[in-house]
C-alpha atoms as a PDB file:
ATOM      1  CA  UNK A   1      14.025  37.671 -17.669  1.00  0.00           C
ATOM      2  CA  UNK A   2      11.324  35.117 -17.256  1.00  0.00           C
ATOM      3  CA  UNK A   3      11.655  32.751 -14.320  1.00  0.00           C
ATOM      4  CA  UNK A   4       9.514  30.405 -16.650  1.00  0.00           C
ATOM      5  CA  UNK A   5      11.813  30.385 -19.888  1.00  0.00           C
ATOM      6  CA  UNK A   6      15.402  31.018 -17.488  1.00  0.00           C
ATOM      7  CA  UNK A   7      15.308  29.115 -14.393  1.00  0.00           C
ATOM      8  CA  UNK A   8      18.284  27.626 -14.349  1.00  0.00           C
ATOM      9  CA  UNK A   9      20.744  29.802 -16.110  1.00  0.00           C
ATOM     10  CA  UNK A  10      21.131  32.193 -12.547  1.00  0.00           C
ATOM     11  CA  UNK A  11      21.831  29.423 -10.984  1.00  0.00           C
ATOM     12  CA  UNK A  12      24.612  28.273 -12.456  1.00  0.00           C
ATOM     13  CA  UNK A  13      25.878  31.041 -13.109  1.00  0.00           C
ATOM     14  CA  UNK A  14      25.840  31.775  -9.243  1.00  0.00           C
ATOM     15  CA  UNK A  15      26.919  28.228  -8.581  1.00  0.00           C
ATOM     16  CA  UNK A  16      29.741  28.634 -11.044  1.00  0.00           C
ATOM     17  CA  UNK A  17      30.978  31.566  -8.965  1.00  0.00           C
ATOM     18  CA  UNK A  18      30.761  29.851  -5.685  1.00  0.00           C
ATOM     19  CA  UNK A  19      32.871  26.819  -7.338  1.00  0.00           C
ATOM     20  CA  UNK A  20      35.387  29.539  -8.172  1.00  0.00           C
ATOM     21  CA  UNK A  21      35.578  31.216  -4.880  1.00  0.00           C
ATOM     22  CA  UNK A  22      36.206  27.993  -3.303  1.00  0.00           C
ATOM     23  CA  UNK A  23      38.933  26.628  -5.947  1.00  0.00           C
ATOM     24  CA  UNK A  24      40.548  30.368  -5.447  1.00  0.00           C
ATOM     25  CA  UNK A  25      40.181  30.667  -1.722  1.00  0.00           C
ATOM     26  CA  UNK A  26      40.581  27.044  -0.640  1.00  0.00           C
ATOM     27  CA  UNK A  27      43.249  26.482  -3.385  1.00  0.00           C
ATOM     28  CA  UNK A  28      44.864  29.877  -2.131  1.00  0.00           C
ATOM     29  CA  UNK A  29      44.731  28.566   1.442  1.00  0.00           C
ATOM     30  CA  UNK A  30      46.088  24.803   0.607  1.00  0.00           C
ATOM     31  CA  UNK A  31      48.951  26.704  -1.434  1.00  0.00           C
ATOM     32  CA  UNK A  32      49.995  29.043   1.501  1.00  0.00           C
ATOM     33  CA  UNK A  33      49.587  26.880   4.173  1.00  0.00           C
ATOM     34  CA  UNK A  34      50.839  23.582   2.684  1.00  0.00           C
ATOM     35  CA  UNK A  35      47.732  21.994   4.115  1.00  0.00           C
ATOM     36  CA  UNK A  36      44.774  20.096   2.478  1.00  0.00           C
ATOM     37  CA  UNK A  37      42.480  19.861   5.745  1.00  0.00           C
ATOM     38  CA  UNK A  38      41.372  23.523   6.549  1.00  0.00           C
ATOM     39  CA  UNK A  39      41.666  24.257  10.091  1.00  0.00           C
ATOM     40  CA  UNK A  40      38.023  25.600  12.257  1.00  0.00           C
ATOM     41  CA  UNK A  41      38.983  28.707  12.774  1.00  0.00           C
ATOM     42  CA  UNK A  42      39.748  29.035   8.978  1.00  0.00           C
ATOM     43  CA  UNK A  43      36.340  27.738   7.918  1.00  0.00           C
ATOM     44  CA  UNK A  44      34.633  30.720   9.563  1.00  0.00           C
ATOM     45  CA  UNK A  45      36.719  32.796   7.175  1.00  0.00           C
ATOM     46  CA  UNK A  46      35.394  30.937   4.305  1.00  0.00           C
ATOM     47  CA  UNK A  47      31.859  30.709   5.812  1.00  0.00           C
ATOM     48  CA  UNK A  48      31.832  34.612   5.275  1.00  0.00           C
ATOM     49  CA  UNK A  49      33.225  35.041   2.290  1.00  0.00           C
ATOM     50  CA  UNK A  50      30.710  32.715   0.543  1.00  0.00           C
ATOM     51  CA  UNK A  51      27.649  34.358   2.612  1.00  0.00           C
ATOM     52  CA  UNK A  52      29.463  38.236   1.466  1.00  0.00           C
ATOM     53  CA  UNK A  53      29.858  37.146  -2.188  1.00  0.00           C
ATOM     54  CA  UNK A  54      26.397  36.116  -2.491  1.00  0.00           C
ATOM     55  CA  UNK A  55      24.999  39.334  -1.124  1.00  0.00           C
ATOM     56  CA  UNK A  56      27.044  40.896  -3.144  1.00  0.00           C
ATOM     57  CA  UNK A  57      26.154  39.209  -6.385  1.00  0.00           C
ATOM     58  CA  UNK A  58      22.636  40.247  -5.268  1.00  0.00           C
ATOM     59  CA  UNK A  59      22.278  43.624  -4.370  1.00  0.00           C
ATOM     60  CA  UNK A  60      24.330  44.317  -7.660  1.00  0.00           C
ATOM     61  CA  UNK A  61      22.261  42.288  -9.770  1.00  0.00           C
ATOM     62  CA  UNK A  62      24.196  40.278 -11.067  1.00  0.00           C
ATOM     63  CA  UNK A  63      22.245  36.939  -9.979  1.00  0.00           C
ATOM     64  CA  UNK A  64      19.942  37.329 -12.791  1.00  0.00           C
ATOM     65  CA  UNK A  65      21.827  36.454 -16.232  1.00  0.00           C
ATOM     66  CA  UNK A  66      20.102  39.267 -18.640  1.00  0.00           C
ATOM     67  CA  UNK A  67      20.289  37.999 -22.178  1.00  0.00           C
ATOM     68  CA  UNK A  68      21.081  41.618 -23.438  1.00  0.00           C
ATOM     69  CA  UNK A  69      23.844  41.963 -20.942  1.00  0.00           C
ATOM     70  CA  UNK A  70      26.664  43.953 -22.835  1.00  0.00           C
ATOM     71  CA  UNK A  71      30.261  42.537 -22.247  1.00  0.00           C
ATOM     72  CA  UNK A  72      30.823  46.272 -20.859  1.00  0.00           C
ATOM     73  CA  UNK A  73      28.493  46.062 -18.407  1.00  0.00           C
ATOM     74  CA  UNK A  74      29.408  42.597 -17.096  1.00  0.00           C
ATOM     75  CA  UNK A  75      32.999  43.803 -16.599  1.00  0.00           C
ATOM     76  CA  UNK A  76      31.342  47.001 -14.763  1.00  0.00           C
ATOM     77  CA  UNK A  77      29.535  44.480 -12.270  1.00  0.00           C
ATOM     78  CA  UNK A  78      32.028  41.971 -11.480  1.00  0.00           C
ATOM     79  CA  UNK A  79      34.216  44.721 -11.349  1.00  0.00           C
ATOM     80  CA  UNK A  80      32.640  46.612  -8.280  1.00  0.00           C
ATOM     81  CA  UNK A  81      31.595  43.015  -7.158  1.00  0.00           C
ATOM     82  CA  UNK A  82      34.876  42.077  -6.521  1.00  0.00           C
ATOM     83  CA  UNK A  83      36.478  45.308  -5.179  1.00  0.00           C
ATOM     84  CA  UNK A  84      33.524  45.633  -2.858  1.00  0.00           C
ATOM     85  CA  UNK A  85      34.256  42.106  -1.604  1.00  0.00           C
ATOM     86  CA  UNK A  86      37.742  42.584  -1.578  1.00  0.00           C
ATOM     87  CA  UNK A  87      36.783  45.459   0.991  1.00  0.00           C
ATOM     88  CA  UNK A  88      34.736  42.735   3.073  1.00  0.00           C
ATOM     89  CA  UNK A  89      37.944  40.597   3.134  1.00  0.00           C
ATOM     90  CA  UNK A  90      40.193  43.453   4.379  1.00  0.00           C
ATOM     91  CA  UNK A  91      37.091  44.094   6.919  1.00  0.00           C
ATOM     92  CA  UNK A  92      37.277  40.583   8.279  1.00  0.00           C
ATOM     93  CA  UNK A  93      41.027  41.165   9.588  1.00  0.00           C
ATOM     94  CA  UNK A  94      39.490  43.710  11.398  1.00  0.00           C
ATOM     95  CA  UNK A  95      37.338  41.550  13.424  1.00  0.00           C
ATOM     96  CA  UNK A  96      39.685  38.357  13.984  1.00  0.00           C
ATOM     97  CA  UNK A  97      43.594  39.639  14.654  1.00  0.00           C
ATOM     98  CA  UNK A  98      44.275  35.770  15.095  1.00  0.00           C
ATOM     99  CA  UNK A  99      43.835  35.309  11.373  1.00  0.00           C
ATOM    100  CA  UNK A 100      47.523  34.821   9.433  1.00  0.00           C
ATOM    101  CA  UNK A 101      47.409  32.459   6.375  1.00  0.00           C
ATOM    102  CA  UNK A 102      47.556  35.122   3.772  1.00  0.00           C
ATOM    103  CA  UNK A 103      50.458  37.546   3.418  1.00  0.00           C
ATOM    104  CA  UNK A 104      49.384  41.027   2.546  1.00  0.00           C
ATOM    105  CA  UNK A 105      51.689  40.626  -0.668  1.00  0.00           C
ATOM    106  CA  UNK A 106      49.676  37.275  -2.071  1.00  0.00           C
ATOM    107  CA  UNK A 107      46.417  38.834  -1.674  1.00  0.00           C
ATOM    108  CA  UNK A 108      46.987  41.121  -4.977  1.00  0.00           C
ATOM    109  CA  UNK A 109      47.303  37.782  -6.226  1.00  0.00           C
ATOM    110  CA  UNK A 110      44.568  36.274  -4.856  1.00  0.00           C
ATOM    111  CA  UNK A 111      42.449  39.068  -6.302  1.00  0.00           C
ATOM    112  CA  UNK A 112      43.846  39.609  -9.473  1.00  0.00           C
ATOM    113  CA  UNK A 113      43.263  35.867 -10.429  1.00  0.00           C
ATOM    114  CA  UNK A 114      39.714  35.688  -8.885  1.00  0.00           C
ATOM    115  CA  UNK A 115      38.872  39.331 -10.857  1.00  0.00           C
ATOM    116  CA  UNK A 116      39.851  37.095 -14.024  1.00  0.00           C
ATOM    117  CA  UNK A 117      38.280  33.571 -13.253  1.00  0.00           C
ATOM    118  CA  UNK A 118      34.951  35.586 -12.630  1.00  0.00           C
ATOM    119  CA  UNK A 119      35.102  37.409 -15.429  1.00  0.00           C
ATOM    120  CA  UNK A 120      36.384  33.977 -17.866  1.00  0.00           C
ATOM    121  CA  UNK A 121      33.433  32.638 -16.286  1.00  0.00           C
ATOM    122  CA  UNK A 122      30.823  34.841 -17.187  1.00  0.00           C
ATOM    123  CA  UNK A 123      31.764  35.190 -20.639  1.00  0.00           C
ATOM    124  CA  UNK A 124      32.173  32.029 -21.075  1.00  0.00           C
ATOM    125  CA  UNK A 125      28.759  31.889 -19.907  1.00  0.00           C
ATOM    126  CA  UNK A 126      27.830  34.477 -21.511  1.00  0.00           C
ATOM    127  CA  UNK A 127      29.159  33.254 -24.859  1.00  0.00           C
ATOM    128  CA  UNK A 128      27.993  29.310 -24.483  1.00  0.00           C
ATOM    129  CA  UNK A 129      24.425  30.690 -23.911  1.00  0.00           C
ATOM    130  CA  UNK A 130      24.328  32.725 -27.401  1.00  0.00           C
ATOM    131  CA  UNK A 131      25.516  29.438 -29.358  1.00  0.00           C
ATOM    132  CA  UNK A 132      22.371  27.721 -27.340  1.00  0.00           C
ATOM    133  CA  UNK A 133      20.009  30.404 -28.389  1.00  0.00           C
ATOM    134  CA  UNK A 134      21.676  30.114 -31.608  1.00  0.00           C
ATOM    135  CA  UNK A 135      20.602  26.974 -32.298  1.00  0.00           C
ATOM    136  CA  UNK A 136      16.639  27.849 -31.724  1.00  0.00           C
ATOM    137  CA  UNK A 137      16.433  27.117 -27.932  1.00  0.00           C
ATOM    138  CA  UNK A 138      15.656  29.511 -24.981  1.00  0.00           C
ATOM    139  CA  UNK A 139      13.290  31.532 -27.237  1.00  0.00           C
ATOM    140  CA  UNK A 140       9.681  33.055 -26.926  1.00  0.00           C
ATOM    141  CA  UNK A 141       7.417  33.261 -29.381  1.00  0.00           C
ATOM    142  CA  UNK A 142       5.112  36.593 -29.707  1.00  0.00           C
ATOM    143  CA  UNK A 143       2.568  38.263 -31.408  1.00  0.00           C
ATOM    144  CA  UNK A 144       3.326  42.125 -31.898  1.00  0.00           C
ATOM    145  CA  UNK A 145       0.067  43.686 -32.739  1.00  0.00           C
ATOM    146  CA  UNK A 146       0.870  47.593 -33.642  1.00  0.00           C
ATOM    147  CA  UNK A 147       3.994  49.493 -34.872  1.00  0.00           C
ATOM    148  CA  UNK A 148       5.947  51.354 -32.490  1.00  0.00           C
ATOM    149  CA  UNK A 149       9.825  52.088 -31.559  1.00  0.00           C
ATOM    150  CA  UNK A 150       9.814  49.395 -29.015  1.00  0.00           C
ATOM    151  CA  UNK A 151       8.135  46.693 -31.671  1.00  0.00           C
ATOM    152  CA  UNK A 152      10.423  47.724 -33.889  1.00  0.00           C
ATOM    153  CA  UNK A 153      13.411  47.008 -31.565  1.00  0.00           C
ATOM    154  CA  UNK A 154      11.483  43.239 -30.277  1.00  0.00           C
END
């Protein structure tokens, strides 16, 4: 995907998933804890789970948002995105035995509900962008000189 024609679409779709994480995690927080203000030793927690889901996002690929995407595939990524994070989340408990605001029983549905807002999002996302290309913007226009498979397919 050009940079050129598509510079702002992986970025908010990768802001859009940040925005989620936090309404999730912060809203899962506020709702378990009964508090608003997020203590210090919390925000660590949510330092790392923005800087994990980000490196995530990237070394599956899923930062760029590929035109030709199928719906199958997106599930695939945000799929393995999110159990591999959920893995990072576990890991963190490792590292810090202090931290208690989330009962092993509401992190299925923590999880669960992220799994879903991620994937609303992207198809969403996915969806609003086809309408806009729909209506004649975010095109190129070509010459195809020759006839081959892949012309045909262009």
């Amino acid at each position: 995907m050009s940079i050129r024609y598509s510079r702002y679409i992986p970025l908010l779709s990768i802001l859009g998933d940040i925005l989620l994480l936090q309404i999730f995690f912060v809203g899962g927080y506020a709702y378990l804890t009964h508090q608003l203000i997020i203590k210090p030793e919390n925000l660590l927690f949510l330092i790392y789970l923005n800087v994990v889901y980000v490196l995530l996002t990237i070394v599956f690929g899923a930062s760029s948002f590929d035109r030709h995407i199928s719906k199958t595939k997106l599930l695939i990524t945000y799929f393995q995105i999110v159990v591999f994070f959920f893995f990072a989340f576990l890991m963190y408990f490792q590292f810090d035995r202090q931290f208690s605001y989330i009962r092993r029983d509401d992190i299925k549905y923590l999880f669960s509900g992220f799994f879903i807002g991620i994937i609303s999002w992207k198809l969403l996302l996915h969806f609003a962008f086809a309408i806009y290309r729909r209506k004649g913007y975010n095109f190129r226009k070509v010459i195809l000189l020759g006839r081959t498979t892949a012309s045909e397919k262009l």
